[in-house]
PDB file of N, CA and C in Angstrom:
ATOM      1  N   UNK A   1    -105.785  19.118  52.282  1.00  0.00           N
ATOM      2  CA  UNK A   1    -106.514  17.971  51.742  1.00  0.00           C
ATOM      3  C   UNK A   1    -105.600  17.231  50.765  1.00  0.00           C
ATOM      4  N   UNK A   2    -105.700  15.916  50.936  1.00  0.00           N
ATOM      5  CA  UNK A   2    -104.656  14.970  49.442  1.00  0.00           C
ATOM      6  C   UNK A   2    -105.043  15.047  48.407  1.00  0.00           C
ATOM      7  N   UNK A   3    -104.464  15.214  47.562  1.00  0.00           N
ATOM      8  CA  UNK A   3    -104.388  15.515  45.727  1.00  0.00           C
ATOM      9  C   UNK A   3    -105.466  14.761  45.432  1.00  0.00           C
ATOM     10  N   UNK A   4    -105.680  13.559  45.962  1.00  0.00           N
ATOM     11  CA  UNK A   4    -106.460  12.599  45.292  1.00  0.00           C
ATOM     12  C   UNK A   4    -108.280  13.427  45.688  1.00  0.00           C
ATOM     13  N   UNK A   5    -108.444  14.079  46.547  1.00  0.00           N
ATOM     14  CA  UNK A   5    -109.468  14.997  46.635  1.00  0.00           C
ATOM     15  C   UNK A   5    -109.652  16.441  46.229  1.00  0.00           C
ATOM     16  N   UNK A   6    -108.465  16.743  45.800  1.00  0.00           N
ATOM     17  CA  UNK A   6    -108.523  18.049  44.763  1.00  0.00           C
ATOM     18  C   UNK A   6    -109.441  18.660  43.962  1.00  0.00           C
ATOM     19  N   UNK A   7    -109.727  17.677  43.553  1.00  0.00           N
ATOM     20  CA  UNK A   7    -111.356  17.955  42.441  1.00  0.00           C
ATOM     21  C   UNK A   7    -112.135  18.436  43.195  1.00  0.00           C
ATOM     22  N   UNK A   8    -112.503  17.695  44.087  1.00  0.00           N
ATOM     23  CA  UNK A   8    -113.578  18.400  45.171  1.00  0.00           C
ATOM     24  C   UNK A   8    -113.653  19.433  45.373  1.00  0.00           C
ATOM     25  N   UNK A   9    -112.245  20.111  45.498  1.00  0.00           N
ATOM     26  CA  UNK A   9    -112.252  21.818  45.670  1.00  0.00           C
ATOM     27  C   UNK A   9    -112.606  22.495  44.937  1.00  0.00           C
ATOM     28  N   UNK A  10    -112.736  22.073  43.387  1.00  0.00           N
ATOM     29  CA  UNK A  10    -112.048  22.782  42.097  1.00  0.00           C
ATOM     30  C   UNK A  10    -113.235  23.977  42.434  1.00  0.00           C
ATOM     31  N   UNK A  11    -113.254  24.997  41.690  1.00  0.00           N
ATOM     32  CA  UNK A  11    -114.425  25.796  41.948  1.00  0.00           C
ATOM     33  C   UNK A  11    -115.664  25.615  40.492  1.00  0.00           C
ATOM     34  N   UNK A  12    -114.997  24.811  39.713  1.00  0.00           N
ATOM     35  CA  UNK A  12    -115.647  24.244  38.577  1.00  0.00           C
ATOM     36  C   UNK A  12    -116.541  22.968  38.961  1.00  0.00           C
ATOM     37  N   UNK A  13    -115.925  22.095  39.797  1.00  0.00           N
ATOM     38  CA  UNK A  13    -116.952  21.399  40.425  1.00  0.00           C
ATOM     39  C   UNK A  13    -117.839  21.953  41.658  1.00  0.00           C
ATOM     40  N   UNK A  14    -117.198  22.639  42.036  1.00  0.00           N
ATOM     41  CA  UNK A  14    -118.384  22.973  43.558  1.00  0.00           C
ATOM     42  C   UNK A  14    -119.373  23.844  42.356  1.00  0.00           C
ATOM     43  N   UNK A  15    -119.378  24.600  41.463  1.00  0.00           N
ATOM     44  CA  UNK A  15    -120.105  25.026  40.812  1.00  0.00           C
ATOM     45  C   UNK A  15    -120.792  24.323  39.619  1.00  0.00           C
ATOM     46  N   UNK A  16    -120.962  23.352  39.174  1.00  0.00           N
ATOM     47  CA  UNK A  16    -121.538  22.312  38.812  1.00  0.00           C
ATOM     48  C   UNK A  16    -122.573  21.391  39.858  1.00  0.00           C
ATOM     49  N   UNK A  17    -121.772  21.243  40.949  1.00  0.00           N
ATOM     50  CA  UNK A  17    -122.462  20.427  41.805  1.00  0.00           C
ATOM     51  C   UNK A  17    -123.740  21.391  42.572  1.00  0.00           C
ATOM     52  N   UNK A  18    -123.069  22.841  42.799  1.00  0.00           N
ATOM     53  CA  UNK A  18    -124.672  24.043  43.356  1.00  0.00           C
ATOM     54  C   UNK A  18    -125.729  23.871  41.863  1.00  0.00           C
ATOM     55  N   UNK A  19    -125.129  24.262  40.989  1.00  0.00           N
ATOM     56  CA  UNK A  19    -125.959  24.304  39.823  1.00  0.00           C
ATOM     57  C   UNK A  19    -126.928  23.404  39.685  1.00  0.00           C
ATOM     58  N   UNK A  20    -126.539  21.794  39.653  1.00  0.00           N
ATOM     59  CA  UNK A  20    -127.193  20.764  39.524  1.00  0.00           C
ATOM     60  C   UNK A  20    -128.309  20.629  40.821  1.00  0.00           C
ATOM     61  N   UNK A  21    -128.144  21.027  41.844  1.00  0.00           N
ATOM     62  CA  UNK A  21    -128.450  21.030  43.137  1.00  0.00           C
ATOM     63  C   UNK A  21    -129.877  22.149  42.512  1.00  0.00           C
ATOM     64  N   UNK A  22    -129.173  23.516  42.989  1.00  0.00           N
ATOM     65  CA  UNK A  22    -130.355  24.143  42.901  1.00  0.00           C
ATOM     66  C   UNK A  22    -131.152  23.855  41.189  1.00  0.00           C
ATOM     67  N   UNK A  23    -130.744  23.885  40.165  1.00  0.00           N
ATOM     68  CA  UNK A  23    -131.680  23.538  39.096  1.00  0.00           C
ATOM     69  C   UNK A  23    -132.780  21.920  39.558  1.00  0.00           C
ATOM     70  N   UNK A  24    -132.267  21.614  40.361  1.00  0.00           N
ATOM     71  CA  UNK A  24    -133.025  20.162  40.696  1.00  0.00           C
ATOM     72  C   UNK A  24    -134.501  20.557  41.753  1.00  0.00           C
ATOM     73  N   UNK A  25    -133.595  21.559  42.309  1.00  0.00           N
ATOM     74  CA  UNK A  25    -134.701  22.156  43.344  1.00  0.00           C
ATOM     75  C   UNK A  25    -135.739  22.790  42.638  1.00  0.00           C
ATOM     76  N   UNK A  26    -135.267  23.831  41.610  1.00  0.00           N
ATOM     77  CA  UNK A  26    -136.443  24.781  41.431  1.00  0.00           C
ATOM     78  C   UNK A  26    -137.813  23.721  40.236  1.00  0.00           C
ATOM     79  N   UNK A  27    -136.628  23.143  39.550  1.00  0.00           N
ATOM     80  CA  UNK A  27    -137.571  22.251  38.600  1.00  0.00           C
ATOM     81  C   UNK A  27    -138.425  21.145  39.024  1.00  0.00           C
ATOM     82  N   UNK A  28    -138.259  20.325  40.125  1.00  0.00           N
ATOM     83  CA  UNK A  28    -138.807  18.721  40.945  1.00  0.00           C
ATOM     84  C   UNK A  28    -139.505  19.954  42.188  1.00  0.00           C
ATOM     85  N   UNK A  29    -139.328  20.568  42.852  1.00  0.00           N
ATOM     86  CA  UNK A  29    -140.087  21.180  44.115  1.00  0.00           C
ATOM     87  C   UNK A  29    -140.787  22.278  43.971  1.00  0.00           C
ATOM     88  N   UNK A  30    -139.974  23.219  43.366  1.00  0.00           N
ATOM     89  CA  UNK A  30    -140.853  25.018  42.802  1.00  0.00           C
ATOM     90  C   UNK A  30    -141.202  24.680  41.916  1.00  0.00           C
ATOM     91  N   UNK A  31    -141.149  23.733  40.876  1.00  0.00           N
ATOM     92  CA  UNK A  31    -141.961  23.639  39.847  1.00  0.00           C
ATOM     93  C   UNK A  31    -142.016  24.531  38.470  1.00  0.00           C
ATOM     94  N   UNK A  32    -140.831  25.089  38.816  1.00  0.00           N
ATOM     95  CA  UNK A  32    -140.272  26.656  37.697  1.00  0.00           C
ATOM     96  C   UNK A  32    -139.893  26.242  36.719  1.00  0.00           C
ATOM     97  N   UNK A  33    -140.652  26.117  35.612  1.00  0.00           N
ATOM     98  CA  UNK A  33    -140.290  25.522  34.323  1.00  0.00           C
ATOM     99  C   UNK A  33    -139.597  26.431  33.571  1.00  0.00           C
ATOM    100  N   UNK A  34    -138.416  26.521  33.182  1.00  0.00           N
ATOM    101  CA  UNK A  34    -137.293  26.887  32.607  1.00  0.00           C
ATOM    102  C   UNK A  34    -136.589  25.967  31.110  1.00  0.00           C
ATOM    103  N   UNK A  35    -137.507  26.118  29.891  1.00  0.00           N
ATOM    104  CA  UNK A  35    -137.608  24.856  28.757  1.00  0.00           C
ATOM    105  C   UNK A  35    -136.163  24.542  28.825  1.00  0.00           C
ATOM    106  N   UNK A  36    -135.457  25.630  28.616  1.00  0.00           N
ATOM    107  CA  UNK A  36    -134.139  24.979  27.364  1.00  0.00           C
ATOM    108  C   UNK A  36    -132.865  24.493  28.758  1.00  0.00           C
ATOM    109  N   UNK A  37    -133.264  25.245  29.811  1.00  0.00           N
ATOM    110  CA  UNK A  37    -132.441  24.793  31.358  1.00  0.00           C
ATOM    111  C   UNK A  37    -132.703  23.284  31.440  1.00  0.00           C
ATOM    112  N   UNK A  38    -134.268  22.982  31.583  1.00  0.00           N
ATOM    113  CA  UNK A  38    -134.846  22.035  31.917  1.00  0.00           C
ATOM    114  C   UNK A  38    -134.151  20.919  30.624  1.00  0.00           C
ATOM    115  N   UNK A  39    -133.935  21.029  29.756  1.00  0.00           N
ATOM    116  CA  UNK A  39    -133.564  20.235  28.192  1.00  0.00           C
ATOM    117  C   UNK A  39    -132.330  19.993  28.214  1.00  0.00           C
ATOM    118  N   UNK A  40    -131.431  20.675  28.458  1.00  0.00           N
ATOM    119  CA  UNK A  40    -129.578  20.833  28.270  1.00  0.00           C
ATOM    120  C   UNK A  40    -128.729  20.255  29.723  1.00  0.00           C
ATOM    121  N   UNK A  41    -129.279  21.870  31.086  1.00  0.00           N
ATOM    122  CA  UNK A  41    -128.184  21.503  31.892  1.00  0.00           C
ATOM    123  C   UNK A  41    -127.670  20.521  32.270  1.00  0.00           C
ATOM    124  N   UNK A  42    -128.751  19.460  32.985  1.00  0.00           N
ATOM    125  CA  UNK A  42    -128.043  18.536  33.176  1.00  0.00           C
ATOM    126  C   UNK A  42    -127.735  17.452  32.147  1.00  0.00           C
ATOM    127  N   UNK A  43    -127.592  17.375  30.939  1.00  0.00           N
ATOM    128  CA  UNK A  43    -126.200  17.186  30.402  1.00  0.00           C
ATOM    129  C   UNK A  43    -124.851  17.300  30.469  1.00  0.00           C
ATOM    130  N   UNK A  44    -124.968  18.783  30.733  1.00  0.00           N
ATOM    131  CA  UNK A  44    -123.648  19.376  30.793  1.00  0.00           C
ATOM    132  C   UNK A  44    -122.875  19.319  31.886  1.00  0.00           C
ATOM    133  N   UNK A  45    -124.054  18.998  33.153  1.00  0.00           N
ATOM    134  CA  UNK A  45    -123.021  18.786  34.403  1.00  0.00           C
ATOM    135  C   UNK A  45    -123.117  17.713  35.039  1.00  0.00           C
ATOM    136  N   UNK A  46    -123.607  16.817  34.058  1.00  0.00           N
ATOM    137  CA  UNK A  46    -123.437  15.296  34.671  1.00  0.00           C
ATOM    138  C   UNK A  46    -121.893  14.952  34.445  1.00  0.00           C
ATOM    139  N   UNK A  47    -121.413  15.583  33.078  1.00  0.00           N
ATOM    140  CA  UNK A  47    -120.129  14.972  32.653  1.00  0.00           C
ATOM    141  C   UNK A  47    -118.666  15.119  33.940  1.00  0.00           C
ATOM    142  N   UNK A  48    -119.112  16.671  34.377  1.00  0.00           N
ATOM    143  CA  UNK A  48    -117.660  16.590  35.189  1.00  0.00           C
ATOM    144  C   UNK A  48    -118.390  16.264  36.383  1.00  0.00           C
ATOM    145  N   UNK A  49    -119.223  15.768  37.073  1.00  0.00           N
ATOM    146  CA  UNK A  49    -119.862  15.080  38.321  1.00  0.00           C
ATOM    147  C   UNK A  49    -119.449  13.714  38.348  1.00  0.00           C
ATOM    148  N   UNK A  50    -119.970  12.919  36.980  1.00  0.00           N
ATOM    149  CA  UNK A  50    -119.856  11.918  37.387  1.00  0.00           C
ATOM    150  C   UNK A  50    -118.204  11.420  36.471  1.00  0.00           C
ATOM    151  N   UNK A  51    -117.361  11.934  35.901  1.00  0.00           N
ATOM    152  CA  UNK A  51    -116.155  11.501  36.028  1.00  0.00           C
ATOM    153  C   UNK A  51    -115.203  11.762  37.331  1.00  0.00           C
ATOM    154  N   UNK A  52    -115.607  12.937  37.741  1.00  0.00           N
ATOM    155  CA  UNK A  52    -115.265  13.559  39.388  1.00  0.00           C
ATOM    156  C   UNK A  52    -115.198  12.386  39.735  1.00  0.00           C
ATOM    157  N   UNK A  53    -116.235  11.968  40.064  1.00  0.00           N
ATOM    158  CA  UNK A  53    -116.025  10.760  41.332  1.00  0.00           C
ATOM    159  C   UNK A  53    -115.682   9.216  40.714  1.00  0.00           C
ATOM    160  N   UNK A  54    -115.391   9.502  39.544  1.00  0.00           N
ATOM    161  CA  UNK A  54    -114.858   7.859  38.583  1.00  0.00           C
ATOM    162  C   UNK A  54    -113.482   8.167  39.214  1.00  0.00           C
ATOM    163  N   UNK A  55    -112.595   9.611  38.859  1.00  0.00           N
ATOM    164  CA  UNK A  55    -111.372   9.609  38.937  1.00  0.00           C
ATOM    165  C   UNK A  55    -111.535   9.490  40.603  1.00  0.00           C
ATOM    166  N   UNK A  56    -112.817  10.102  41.699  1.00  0.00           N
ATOM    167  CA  UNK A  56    -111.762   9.526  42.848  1.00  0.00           C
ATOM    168  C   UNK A  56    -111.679   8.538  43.145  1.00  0.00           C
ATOM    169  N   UNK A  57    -113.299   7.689  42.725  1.00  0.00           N
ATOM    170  CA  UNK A  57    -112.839   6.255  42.889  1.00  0.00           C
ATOM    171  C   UNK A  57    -111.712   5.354  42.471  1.00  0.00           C
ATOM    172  N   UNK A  58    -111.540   5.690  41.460  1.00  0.00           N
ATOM    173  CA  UNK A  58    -109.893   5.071  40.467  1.00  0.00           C
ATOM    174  C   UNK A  58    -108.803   5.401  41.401  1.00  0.00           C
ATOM    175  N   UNK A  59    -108.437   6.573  41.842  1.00  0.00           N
ATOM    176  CA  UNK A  59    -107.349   7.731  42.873  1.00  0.00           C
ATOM    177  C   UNK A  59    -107.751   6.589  44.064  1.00  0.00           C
ATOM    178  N   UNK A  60    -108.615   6.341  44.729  1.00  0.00           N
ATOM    179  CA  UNK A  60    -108.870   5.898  46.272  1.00  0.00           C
ATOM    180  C   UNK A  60    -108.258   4.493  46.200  1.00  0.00           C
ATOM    181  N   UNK A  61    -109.821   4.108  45.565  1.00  0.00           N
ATOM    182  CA  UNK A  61    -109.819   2.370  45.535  1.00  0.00           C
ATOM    183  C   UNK A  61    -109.511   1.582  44.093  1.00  0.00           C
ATOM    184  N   UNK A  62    -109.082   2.044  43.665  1.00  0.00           N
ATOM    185  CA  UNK A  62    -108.399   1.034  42.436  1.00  0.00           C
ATOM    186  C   UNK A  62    -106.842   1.460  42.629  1.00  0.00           C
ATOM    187  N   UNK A  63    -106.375   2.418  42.070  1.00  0.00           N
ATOM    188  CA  UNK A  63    -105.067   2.306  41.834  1.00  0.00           C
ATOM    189  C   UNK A  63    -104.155   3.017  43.400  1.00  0.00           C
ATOM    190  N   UNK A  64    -105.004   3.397  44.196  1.00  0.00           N
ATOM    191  CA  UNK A  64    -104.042   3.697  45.736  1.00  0.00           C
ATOM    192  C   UNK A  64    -103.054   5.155  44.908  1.00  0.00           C
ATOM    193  N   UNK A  65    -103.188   5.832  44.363  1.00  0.00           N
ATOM    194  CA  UNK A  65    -102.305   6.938  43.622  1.00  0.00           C
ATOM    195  C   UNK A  65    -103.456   8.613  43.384  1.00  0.00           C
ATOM    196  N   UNK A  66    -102.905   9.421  44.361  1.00  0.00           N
ATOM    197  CA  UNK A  66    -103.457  10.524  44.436  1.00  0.00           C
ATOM    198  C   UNK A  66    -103.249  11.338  42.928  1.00  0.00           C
ATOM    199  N   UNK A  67    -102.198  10.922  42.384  1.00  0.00           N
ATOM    200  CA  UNK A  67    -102.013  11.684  40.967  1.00  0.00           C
ATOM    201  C   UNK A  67    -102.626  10.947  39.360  1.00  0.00           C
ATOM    202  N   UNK A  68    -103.063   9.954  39.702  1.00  0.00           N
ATOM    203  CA  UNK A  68    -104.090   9.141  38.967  1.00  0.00           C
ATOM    204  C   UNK A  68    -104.808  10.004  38.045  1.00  0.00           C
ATOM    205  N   UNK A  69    -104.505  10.272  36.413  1.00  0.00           N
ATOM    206  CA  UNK A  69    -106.070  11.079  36.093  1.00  0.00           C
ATOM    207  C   UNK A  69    -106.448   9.744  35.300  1.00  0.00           C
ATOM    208  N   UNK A  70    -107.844  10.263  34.537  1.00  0.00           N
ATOM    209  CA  UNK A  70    -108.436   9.236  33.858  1.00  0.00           C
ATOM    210  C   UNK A  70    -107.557   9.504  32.055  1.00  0.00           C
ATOM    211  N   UNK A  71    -107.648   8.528  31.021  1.00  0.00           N
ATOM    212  CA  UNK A  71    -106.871   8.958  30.151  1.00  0.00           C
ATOM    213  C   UNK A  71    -107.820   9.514  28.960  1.00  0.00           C
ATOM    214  N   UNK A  72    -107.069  10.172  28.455  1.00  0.00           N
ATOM    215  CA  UNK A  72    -108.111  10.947  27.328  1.00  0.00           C
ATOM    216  C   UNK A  72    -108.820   9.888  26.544  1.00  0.00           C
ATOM    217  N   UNK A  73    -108.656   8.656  26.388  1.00  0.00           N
ATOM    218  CA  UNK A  73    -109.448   7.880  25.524  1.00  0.00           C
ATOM    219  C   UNK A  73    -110.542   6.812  26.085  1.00  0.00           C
ATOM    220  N   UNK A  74    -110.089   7.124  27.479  1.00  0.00           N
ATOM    221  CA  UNK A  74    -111.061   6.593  28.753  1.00  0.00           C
ATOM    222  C   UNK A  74    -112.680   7.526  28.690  1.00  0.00           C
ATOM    223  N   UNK A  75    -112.232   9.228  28.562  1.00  0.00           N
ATOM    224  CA  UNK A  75    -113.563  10.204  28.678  1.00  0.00           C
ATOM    225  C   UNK A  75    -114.241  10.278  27.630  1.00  0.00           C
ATOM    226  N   UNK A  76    -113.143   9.819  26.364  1.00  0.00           N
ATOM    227  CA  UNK A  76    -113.656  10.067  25.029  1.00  0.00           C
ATOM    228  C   UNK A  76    -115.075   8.761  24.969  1.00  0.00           C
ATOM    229  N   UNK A  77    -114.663   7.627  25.180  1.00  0.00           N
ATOM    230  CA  UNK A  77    -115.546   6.396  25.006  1.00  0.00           C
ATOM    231  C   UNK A  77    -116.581   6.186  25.998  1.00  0.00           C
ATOM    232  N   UNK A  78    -116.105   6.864  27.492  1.00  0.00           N
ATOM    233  CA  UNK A  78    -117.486   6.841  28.070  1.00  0.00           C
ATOM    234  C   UNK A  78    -118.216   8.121  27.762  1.00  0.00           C
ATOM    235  N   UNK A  79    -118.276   9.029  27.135  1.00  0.00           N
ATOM    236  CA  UNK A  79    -118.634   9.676  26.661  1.00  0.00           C
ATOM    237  C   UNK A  79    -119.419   9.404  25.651  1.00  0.00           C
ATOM    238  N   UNK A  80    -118.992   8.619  24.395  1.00  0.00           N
ATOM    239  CA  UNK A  80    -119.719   8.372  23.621  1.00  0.00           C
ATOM    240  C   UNK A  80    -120.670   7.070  24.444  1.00  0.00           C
ATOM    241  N   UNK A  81    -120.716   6.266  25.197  1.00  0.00           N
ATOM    242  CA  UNK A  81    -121.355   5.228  25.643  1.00  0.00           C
ATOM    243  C   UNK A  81    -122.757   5.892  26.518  1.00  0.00           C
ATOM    244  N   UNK A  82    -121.981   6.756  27.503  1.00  0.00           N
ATOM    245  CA  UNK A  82    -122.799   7.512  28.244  1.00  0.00           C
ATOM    246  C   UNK A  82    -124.187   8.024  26.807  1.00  0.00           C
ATOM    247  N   UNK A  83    -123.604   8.831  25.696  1.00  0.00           N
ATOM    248  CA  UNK A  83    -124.397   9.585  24.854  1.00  0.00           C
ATOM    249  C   UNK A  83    -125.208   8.528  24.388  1.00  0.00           C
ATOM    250  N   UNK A  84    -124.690   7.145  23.867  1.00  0.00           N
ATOM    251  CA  UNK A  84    -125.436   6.231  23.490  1.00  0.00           C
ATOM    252  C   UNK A  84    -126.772   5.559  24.728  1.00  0.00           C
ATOM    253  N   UNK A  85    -126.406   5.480  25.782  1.00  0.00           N
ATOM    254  CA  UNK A  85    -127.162   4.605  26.688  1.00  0.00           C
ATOM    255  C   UNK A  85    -128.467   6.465  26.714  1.00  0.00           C
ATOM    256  N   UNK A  86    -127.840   7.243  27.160  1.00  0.00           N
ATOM    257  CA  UNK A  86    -128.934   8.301  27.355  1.00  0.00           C
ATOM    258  C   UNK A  86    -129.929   8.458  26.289  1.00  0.00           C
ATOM    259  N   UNK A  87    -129.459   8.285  25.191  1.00  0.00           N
ATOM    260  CA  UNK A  87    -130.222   9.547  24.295  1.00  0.00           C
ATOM    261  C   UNK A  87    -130.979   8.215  22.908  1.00  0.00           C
ATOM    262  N   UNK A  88    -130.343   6.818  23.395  1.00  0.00           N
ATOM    263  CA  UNK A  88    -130.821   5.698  22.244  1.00  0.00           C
ATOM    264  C   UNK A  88    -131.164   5.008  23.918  1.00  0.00           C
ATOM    265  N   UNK A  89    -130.517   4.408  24.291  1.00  0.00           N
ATOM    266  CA  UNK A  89    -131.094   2.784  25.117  1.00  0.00           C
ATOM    267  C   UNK A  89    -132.286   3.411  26.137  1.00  0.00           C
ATOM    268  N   UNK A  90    -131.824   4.482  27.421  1.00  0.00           N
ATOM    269  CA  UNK A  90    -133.293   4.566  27.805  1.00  0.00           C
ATOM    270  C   UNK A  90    -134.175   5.206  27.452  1.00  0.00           C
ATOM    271  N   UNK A  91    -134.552   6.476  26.259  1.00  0.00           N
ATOM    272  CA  UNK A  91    -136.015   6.195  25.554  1.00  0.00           C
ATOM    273  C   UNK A  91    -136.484   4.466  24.732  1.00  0.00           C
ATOM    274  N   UNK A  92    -135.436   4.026  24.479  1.00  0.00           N
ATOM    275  CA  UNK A  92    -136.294   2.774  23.280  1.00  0.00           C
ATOM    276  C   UNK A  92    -137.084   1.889  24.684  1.00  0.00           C
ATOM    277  N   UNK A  93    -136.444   2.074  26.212  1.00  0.00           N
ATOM    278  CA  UNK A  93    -136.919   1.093  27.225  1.00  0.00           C
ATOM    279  C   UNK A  93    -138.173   1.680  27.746  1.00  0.00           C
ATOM    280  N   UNK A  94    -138.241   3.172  27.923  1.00  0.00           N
ATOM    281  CA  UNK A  94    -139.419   4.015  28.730  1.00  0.00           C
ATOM    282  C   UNK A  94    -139.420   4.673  27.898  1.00  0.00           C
ATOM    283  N   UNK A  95    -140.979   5.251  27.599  1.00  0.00           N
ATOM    284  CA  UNK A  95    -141.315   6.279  27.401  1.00  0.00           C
ATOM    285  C   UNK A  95    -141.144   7.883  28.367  1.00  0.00           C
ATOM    286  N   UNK A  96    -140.493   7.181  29.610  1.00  0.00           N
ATOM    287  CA  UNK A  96    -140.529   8.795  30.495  1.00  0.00           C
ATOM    288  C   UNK A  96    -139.547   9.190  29.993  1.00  0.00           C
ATOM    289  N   UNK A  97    -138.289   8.845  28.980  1.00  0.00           N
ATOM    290  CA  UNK A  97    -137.114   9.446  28.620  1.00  0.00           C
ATOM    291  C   UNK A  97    -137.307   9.416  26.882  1.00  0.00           C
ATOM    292  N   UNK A  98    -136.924  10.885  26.792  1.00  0.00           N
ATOM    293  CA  UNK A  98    -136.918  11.386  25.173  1.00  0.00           C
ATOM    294  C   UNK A  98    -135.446  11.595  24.397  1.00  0.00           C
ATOM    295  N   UNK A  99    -135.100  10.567  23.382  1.00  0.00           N
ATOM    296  CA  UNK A  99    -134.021  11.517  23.011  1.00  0.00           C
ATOM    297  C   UNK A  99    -133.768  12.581  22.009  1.00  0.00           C
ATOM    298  N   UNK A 100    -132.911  13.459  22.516  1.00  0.00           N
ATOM    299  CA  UNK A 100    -132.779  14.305  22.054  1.00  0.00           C
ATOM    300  C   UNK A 100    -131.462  14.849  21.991  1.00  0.00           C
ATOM    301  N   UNK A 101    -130.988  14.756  20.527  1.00  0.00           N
ATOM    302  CA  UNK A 101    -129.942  14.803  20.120  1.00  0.00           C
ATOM    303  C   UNK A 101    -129.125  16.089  19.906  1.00  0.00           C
ATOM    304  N   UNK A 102    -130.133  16.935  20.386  1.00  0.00           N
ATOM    305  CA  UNK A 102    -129.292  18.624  20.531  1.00  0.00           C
ATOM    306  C   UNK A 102    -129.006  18.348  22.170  1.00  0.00           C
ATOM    307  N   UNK A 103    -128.594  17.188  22.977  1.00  0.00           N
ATOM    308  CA  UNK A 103    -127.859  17.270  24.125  1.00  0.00           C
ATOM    309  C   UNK A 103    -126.365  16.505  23.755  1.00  0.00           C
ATOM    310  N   UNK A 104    -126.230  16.286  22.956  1.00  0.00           N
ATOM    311  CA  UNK A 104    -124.828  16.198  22.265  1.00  0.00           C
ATOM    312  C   UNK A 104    -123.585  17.115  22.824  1.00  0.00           C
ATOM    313  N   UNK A 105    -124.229  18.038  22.136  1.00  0.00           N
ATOM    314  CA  UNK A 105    -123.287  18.772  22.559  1.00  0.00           C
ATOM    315  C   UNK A 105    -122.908  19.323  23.957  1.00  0.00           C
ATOM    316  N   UNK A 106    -123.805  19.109  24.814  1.00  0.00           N
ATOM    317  CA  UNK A 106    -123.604  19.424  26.431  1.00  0.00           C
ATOM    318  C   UNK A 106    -123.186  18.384  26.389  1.00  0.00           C
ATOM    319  N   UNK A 107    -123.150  17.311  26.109  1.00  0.00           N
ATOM    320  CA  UNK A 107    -122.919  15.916  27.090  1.00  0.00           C
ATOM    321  C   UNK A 107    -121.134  16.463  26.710  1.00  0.00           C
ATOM    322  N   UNK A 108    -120.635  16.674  25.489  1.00  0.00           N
ATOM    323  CA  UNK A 108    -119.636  16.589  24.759  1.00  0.00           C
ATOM    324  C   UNK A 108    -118.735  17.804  25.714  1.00  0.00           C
ATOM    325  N   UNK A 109    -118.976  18.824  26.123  1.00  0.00           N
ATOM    326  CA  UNK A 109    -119.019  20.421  26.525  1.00  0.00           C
ATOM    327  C   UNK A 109    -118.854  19.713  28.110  1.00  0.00           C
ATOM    328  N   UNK A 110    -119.531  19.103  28.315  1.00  0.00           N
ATOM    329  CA  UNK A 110    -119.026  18.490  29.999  1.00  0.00           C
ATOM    330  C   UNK A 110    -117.757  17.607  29.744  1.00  0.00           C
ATOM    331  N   UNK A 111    -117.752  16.689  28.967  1.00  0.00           N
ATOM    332  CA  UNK A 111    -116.595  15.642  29.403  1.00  0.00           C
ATOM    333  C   UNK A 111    -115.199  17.317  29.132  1.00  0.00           C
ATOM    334  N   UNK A 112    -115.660  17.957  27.874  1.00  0.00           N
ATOM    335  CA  UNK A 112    -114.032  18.663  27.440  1.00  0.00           C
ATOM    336  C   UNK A 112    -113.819  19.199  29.061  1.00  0.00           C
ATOM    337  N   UNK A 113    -115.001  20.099  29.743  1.00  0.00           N
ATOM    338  CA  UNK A 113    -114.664  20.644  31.051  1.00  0.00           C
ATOM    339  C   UNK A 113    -113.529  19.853  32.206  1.00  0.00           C
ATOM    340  N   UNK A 114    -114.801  18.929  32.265  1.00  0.00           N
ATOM    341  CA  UNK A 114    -113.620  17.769  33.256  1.00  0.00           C
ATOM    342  C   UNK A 114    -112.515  17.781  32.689  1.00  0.00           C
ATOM    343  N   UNK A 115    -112.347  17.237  31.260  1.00  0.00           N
ATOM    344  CA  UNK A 115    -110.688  16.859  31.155  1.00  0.00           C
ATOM    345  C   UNK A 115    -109.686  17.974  31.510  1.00  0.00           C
ATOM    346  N   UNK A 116    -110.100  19.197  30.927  1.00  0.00           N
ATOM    347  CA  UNK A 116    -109.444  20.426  30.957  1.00  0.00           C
ATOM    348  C   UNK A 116    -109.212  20.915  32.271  1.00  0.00           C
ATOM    349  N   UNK A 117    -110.009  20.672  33.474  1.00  0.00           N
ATOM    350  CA  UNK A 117    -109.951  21.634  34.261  1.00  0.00           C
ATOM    351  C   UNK A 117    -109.992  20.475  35.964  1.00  0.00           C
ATOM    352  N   UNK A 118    -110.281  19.169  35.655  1.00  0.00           N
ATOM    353  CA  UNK A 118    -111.082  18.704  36.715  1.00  0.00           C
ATOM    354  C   UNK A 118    -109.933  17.555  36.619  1.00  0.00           C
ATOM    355  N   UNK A 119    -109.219  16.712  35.754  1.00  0.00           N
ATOM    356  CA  UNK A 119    -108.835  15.789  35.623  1.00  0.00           C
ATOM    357  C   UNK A 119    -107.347  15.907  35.722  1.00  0.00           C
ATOM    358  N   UNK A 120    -106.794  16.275  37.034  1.00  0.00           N
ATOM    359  CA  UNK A 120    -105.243  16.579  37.541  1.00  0.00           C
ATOM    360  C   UNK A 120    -105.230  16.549  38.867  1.00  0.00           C
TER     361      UNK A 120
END
């Protein structure tokens, strides 16, 4: 497979991506309420999901370069933007979203993952 799909393999993302998968299942279909799962995870594995596929989009269709990562001050700011739009802009728009500011630190705990392990 080309570098520029590497991530895909990582076993940090295929295990993020089952995680998110089955926690989606048991919570929206089985109905298995799990508080602090249900409150955190997906925080934590939105971060290396959805930079995953920023860097392949960047790797594919922006820069044509399989060795492309994103730069540390690129994860740092959507990071904080991401934390801002989640946890301030959509509760002040809906009430179906609460924020809650002990997901900080997952949101924070996902981007370090990606950079460390996902972003090469």
């Amino acid at each position: 497979m080309m570098k520029s799909f590497k991530p895909l393999q990582h076993p940090l993302f295929i295990g993020c991506a089952v995680l998110f998968i089955t926690h989606q299942v048991l919570q929206k279909i089985a109905q298995i309420p799990l508080p602090w799962i249900d409150s955190h995870l997906d925080c934590l594995l939105c971060m290396p999901l959805l930079f995953t596929g920023w860097l392949l989009e960047r790797r594919i269709w922006v820069y044509h370069d399989p060795t492309y990562c994103l730069p540390g001050s690129t994860i740092v700011l959507a990071t904080l933007a991401l934390i801002l739009i989640f946890e301030l802009g959509f509760p002040a728009f809906s009430s179906r979203f609460t924020a809650d500011w002990k997901d900080i630190p997952a949101y924070l705990a996902g981007s370090f993952l990606f950079w460390r392990y996902l972003n090469k």
